[in-house]
C-alpha atoms as a PDB file:
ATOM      1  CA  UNK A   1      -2.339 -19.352  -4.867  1.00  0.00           C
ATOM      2  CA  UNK A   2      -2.109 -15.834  -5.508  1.00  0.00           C
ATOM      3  CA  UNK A   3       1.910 -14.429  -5.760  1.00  0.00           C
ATOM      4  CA  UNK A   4       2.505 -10.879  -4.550  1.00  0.00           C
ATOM      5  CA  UNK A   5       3.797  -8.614  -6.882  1.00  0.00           C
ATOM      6  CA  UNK A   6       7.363  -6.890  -6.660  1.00  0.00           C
ATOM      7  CA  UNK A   7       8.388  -4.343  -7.590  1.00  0.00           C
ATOM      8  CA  UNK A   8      12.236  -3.939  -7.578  1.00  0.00           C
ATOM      9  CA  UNK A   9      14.246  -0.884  -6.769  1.00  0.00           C
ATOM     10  CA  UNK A  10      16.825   0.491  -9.716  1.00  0.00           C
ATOM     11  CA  UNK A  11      19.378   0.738  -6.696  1.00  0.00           C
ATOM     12  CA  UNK A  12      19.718  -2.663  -4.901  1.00  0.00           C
ATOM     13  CA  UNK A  13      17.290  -4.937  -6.792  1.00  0.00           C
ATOM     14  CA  UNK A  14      15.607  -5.599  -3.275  1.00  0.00           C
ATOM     15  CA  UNK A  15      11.741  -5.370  -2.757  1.00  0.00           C
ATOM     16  CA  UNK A  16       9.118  -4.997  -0.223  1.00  0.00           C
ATOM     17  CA  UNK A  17      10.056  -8.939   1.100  1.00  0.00           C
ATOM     18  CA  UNK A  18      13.701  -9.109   0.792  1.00  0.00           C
ATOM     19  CA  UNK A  19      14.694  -5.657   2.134  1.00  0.00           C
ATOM     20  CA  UNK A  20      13.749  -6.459   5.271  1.00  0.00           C
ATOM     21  CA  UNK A  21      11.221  -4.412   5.148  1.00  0.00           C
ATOM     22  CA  UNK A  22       8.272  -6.141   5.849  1.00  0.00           C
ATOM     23  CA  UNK A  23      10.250  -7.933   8.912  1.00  0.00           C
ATOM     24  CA  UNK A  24      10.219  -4.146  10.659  1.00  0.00           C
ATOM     25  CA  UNK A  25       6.747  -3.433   9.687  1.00  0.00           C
ATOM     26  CA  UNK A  26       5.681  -7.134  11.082  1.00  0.00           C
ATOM     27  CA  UNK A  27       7.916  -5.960  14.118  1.00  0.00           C
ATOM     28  CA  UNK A  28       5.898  -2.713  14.381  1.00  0.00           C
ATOM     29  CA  UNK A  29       2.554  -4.138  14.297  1.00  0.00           C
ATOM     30  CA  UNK A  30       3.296  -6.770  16.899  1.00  0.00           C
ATOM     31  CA  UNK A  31       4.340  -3.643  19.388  1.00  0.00           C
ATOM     32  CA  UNK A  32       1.104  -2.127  18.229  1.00  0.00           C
ATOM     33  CA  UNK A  33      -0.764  -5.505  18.916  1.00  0.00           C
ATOM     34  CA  UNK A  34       0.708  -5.614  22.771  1.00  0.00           C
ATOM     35  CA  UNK A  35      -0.214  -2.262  23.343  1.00  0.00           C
ATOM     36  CA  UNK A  36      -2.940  -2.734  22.491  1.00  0.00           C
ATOM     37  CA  UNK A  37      -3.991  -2.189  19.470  1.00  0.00           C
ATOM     38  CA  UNK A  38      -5.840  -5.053  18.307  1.00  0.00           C
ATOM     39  CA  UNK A  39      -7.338  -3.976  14.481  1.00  0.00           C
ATOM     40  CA  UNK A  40      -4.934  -4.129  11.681  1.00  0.00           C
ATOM     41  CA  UNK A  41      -6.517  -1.396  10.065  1.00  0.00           C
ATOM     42  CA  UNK A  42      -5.799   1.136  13.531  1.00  0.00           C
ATOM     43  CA  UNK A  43      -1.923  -0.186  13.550  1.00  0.00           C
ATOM     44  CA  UNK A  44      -1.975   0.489   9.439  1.00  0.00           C
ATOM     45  CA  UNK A  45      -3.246   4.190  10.482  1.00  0.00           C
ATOM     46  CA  UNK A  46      -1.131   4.942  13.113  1.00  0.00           C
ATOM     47  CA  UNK A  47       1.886   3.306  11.209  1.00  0.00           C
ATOM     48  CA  UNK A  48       0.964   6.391   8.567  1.00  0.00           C
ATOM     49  CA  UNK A  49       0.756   9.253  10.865  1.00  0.00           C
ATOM     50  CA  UNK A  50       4.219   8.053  12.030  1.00  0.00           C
ATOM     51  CA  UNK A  51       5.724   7.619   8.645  1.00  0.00           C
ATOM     52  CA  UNK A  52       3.882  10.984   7.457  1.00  0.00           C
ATOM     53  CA  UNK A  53       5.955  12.788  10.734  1.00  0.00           C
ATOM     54  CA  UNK A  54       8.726  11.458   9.743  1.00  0.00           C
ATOM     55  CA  UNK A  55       8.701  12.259   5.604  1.00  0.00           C
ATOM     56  CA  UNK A  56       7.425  16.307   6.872  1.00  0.00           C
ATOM     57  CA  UNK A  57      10.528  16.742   9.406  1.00  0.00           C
ATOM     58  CA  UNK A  58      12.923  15.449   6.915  1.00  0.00           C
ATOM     59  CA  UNK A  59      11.352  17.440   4.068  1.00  0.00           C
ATOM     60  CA  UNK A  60      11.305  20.508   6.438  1.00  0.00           C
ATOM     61  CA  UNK A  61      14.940  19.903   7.033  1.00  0.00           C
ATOM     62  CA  UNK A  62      16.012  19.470   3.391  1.00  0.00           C
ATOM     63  CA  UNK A  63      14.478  22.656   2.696  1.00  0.00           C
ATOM     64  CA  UNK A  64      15.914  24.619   5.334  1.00  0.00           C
ATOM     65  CA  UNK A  65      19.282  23.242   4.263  1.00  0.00           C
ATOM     66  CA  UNK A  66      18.457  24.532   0.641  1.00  0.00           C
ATOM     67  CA  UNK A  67      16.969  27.719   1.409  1.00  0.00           C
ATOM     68  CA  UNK A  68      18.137  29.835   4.094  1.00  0.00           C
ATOM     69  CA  UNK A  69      15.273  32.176   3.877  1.00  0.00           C
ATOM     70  CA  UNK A  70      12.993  29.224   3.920  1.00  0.00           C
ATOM     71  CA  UNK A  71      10.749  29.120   6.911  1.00  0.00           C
ATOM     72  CA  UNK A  72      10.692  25.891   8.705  1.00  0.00           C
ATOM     73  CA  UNK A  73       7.766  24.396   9.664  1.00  0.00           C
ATOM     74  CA  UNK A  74       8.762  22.848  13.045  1.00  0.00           C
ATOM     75  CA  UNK A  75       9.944  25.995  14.454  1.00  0.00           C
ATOM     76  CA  UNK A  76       8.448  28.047  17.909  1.00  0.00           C
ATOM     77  CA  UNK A  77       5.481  26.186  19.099  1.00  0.00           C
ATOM     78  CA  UNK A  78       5.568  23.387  15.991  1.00  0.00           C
ATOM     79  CA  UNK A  79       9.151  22.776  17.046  1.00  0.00           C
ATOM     80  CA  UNK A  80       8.122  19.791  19.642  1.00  0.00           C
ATOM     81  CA  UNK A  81       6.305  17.948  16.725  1.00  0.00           C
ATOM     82  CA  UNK A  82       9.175  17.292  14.845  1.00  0.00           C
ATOM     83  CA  UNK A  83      10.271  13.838  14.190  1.00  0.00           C
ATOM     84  CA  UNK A  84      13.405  13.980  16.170  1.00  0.00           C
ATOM     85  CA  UNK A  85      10.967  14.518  19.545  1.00  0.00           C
ATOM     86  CA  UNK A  86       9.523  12.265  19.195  1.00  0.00           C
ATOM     87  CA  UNK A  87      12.399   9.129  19.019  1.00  0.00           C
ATOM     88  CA  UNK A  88      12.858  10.166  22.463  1.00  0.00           C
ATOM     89  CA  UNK A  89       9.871   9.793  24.102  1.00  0.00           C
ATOM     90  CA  UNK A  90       8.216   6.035  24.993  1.00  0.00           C
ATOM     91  CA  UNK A  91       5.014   5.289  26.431  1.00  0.00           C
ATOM     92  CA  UNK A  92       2.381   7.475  27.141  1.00  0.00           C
ATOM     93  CA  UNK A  93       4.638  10.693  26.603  1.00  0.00           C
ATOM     94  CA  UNK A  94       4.889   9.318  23.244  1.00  0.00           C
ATOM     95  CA  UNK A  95       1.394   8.402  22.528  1.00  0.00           C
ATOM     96  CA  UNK A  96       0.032  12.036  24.004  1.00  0.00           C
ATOM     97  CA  UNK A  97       2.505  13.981  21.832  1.00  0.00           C
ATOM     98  CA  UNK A  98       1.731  11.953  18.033  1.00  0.00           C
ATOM     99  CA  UNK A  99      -2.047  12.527  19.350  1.00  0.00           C
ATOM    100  CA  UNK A 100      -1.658  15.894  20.221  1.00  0.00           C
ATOM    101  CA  UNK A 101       0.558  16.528  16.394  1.00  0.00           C
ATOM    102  CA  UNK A 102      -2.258  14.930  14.751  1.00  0.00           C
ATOM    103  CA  UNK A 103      -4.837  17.468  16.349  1.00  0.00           C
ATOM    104  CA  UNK A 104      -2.949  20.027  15.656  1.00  0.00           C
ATOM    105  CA  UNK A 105      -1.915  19.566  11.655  1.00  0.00           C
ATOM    106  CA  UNK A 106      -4.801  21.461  10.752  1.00  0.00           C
ATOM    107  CA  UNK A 107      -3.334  24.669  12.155  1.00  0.00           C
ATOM    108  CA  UNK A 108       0.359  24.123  10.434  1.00  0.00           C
ATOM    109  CA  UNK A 109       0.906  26.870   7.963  1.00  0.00           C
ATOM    110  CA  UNK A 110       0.952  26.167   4.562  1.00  0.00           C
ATOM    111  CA  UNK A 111       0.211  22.140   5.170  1.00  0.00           C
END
């Protein structure tokens, strides 16, 4: 029997399976699963876009709280991507606007 590594953080001493962690991300793929996404490998993907919306918004807000001259990313049109749309929405609102963010990240300036 193969043990999973940990790796421990310098702050708590808690790792991927005693943070709780892995209890949300079981959580999130069994929402996936009865929506209907069946392949571990999809719910791993869309998991990423999620998380990768999330890290950009908070990023973009860190940096417009440093920089006042700094342009933000999720401003005019980009504005309805951000991450704080999109804990609004459920459903199929939800699903058409991550789709419609991840066809449109090509076109983000300076991404």
């Amino acid at each position: 029997m193969v043990t999973p590594q940990t790796t421990s953080t310098k702050t708590n001493g808690s790792n991927f399976y005693s943070s709780g962690l892995r209890q949300k991300i079981d959580q999130l793929m069994n929402i996936l699963w009865a929506g209907g996404v069946n392949n571990p490998m999809d719910s791993i993907e869309q998991l990423s876009y999620l998380i990768f919306l999330r890290l950009l918004s908070e990023r973009d807000e860190l940096m417009a709280s440093m920089d006042k001259k700094y342009t933000r990313i999720f401003s005019g049109q980009w504005a309805r991507y951000a991450w704080g749309n999109f804990v609004t929405l459920t459903g199929d609102p939800l699903f058409n606007a991550v789709r419609d963010a991840i066809e449109k990240f090509h076109e983000l300036p300076g991404l």
